[in-house]
N, C-alpha and C. Protein backbone atom coordinates (compact mmCIF):
# COMPACT_ATOMS: atom_id res chain seq x y z
N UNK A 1 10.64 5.63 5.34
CA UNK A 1 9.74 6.12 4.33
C UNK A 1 8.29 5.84 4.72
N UNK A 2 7.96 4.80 5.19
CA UNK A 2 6.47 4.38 5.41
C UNK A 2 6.19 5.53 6.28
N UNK A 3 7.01 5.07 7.66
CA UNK A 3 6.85 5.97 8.85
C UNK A 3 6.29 7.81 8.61
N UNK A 4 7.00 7.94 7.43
CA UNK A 4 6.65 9.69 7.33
C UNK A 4 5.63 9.47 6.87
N UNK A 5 4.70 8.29 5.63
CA UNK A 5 3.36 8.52 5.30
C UNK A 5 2.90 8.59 6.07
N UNK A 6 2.86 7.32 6.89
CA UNK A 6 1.62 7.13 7.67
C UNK A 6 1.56 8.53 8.64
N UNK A 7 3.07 8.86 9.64
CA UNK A 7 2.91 10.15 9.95
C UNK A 7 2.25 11.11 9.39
N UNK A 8 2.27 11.62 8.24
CA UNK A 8 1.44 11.88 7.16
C UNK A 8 0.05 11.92 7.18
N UNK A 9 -0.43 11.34 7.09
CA UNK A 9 -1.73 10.85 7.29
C UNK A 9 -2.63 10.65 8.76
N UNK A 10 -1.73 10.60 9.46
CA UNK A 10 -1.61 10.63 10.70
C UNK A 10 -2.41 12.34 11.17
N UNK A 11 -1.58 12.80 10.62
CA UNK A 11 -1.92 14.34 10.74
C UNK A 11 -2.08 14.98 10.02
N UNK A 12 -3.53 14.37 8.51
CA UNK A 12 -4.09 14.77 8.22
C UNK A 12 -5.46 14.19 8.07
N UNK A 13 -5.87 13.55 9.09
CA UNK A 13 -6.96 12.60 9.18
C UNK A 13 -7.81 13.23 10.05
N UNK A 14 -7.97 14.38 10.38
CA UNK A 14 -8.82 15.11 11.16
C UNK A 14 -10.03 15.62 10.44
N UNK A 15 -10.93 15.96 10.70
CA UNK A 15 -12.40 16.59 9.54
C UNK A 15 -11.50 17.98 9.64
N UNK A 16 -11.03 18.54 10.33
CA UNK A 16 -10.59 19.91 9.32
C UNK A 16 -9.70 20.14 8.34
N UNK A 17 -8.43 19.25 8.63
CA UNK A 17 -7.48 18.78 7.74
C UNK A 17 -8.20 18.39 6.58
N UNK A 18 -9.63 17.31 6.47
CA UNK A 18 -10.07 17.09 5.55
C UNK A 18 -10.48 18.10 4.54
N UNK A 19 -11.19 18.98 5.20
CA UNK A 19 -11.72 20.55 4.90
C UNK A 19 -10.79 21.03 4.46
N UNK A 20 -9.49 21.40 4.82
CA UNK A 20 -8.82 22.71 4.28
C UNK A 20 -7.92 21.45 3.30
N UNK A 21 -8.27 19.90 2.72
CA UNK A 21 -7.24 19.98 1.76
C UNK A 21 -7.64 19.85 0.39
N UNK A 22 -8.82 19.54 1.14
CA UNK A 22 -10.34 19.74 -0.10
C UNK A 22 -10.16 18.18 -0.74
N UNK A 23 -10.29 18.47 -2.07
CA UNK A 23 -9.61 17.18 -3.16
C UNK A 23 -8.90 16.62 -2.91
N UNK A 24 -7.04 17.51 -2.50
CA UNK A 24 -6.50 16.75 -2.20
C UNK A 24 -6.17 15.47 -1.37
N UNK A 25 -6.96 15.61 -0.41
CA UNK A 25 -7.02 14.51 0.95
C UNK A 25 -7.14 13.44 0.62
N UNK A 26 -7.87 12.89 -0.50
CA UNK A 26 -8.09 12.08 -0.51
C UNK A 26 -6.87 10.82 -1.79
N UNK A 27 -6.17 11.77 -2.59
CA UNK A 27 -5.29 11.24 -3.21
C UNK A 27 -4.09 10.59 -2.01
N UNK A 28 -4.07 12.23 -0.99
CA UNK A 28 -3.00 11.84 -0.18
C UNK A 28 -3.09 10.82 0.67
N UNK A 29 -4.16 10.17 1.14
CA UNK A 29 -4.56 8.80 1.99
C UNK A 29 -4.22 7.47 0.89
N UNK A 30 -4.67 7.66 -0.18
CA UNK A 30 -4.53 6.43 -1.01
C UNK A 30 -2.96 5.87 -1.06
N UNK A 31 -2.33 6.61 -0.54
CA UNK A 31 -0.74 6.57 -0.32
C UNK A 31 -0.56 5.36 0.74
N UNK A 32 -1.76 5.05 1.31
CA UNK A 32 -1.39 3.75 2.18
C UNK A 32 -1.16 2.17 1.49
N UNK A 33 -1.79 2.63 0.22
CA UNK A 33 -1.66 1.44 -0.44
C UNK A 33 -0.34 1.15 -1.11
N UNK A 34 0.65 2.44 -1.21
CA UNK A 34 1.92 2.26 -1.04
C UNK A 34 3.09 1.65 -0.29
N UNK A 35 2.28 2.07 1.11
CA UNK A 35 2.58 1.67 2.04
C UNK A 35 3.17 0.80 2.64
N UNK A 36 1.71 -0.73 2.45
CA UNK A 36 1.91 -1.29 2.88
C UNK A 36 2.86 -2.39 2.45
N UNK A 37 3.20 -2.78 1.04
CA UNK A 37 3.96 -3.32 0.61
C UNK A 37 4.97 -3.50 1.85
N UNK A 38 5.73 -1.93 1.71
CA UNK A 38 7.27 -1.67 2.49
C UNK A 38 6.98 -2.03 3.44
N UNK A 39 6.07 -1.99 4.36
CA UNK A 39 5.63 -1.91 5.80
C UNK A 39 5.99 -3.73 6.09
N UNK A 40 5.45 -4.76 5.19
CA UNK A 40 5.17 -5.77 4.94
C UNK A 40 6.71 -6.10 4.61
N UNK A 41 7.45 -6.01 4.09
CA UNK A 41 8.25 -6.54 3.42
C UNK A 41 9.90 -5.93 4.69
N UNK A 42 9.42 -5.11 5.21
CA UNK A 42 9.97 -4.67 6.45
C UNK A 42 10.08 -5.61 7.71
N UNK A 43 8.80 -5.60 7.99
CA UNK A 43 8.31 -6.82 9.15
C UNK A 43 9.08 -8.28 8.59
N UNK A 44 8.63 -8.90 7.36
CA UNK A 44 9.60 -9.85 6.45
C UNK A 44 10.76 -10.01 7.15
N UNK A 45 11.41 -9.18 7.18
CA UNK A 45 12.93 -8.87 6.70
C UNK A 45 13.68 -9.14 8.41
N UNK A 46 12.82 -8.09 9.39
CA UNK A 46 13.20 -7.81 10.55
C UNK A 46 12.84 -9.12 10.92
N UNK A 47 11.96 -9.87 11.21
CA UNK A 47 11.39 -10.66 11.94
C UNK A 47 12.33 -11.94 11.45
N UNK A 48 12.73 -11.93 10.42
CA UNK A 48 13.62 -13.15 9.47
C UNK A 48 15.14 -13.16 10.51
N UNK A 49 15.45 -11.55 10.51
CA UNK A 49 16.49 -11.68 11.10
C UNK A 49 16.93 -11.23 12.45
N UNK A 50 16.06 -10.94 13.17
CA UNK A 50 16.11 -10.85 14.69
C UNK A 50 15.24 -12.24 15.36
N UNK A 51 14.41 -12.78 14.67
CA UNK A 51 13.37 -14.00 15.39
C UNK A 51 14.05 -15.33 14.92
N UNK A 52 13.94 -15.40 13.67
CA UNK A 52 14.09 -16.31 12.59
C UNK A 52 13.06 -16.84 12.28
N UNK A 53 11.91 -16.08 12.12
CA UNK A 53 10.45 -16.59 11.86
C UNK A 53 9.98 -16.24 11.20
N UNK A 54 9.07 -16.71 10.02
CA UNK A 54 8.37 -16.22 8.87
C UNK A 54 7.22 -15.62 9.49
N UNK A 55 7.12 -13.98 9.25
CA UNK A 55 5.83 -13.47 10.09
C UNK A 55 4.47 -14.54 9.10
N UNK A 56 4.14 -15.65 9.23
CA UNK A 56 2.97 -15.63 8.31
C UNK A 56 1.63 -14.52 8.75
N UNK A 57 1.06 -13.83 9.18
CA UNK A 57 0.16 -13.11 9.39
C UNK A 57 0.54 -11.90 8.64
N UNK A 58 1.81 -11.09 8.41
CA UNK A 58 2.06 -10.17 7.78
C UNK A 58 2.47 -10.68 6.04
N UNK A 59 2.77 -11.79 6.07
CA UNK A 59 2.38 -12.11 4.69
C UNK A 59 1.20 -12.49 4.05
N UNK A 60 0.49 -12.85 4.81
CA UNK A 60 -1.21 -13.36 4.30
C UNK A 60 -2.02 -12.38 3.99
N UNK A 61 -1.34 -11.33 4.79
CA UNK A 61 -1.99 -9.45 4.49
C UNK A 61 -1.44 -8.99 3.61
N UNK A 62 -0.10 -9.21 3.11
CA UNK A 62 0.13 -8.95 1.92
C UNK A 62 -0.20 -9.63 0.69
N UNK A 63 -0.04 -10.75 0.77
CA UNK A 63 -0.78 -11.48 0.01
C UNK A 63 -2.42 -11.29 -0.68
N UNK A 64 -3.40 -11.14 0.96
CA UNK A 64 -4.82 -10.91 0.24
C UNK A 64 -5.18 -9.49 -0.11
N UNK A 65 -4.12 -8.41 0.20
CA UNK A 65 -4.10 -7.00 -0.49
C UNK A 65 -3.88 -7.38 -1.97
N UNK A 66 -2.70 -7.93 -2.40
CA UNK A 66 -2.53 -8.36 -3.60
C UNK A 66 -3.65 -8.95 -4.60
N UNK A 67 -4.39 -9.69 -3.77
CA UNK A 67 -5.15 -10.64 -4.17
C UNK A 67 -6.44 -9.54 -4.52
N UNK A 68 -6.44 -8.81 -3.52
CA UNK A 68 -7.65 -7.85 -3.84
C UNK A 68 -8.12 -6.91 -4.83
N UNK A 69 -6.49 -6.39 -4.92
CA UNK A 69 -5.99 -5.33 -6.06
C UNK A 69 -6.18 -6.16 -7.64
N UNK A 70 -5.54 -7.23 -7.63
CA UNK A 70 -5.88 -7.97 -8.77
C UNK A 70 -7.32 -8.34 -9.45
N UNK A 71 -8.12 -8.61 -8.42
CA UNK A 71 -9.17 -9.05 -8.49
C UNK A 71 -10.18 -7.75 -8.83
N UNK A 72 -10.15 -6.88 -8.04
CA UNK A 72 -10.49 -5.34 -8.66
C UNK A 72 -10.23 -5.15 -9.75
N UNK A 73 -8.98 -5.37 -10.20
CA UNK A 73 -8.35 -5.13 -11.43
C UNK A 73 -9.47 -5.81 -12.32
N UNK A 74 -9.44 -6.71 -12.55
CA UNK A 74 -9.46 -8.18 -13.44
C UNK A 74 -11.36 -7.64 -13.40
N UNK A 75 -11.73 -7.92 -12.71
CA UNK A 75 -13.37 -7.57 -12.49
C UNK A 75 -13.36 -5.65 -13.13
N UNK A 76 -12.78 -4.99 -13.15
CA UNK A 76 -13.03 -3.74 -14.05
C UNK A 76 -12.69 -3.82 -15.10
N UNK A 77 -11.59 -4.59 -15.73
CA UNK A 77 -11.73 -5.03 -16.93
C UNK A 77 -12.32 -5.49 -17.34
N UNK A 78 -13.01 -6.69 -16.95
CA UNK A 78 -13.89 -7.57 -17.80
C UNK A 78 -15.11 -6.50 -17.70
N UNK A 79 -15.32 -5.92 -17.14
CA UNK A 79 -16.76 -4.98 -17.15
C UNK A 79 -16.72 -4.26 -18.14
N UNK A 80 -15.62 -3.81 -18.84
CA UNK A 80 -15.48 -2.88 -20.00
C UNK A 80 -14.94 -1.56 -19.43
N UNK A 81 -14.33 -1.72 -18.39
CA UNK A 81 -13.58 -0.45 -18.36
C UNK A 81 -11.83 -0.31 -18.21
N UNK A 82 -11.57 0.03 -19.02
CA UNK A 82 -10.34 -0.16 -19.96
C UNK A 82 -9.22 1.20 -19.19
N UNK A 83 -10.03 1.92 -18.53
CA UNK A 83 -9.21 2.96 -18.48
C UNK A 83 -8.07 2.45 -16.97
N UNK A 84 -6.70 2.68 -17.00
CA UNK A 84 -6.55 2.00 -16.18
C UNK A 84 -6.04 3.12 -14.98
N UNK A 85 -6.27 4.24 -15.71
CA UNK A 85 -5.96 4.80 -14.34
C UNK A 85 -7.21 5.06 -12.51
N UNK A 86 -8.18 4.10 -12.89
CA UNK A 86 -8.98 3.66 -12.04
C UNK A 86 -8.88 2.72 -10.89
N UNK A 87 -7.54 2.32 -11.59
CA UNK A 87 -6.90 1.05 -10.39
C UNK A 87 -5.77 1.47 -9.69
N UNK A 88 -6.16 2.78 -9.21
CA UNK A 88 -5.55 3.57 -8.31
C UNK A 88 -4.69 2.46 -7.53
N UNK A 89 -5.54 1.43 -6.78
CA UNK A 89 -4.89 0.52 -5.46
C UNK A 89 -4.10 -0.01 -6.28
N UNK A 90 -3.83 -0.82 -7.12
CA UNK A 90 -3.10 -1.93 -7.92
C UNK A 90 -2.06 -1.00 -8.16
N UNK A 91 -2.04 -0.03 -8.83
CA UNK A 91 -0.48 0.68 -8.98
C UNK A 91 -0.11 0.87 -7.83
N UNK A 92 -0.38 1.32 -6.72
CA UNK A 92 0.02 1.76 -5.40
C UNK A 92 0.47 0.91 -4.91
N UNK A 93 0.18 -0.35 -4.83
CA UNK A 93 0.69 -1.61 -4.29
C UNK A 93 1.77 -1.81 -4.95
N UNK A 94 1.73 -2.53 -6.06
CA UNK A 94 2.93 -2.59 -7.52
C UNK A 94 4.00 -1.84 -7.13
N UNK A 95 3.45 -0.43 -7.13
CA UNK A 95 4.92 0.70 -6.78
C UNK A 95 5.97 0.46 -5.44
N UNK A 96 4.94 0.24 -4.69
CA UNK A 96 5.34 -0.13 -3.17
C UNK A 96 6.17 -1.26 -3.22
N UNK A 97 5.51 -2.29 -3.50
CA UNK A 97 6.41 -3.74 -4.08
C UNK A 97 7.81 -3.70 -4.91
N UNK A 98 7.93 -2.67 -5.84
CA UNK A 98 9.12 -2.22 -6.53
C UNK A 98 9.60 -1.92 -5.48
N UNK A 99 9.66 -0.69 -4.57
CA UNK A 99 10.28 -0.01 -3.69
C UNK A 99 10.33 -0.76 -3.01
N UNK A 100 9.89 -1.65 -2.19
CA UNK A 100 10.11 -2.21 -0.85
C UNK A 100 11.22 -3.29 -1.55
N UNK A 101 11.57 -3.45 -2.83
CA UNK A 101 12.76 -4.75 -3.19
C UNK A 101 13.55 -4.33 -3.86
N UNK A 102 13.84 -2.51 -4.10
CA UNK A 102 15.14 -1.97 -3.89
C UNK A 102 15.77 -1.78 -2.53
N UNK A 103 14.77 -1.09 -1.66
CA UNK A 103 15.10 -0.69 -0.81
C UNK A 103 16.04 -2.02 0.42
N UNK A 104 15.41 -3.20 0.42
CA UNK A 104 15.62 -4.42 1.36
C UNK A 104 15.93 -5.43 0.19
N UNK A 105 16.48 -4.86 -0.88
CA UNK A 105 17.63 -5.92 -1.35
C UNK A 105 18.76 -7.05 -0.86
N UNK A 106 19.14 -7.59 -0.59
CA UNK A 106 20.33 -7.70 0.06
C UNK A 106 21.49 -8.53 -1.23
């Protein structure tokens, strides 16, 4: 799943691609913040059970994404803006985080 975003994005990250998707381009990039959760929680998983090593570097990135999204969060609220569909990143992450702990359940 990651693999086809980023593919995704991959090949639509060109200035003409940008051009012909207009508006859309830019919803469709924010999809990395989906991303990375799975991407993260992937590396987790593999590295746990082919190494036996806690990637810490791929958790500290997940971690200060988290940390970032929250903090965005938390700082647009207190500013008075209530609307929450502005925290584009924080759901994207969240969602990703759901998905990446159905998907690598065990």
């Amino acid at each position: 799943m990651a693999i086809g975003v980023l593919l995704l994005m991959l090949l639509t990250s060109s200035l003409w691609s940008q051009r012909k998707l207009g508006r859309n381009w830019k919803p469709l990039h924010s999809l990395i913040w989906f991303v990375i959760p799975i991407a993260a929680v992937h590396v987790y998983l593999a590295s746990t059970e082919y190494v036996g090593v806690v990637p810490i570097p791929a958790m500290s990135a997940l971690a200060l994404i988290l940390l970032f999204c929250l903090c965005e969060a938390l700082l647009g609220f207190m500013a008075g803006d209530r609307d929450w569909k502005h925290y584009r990143h924080l759901w994207f992450v969240l969602a990703g985080s759901v998905v990446a702990t159905i998907l690598f359940w065990k």
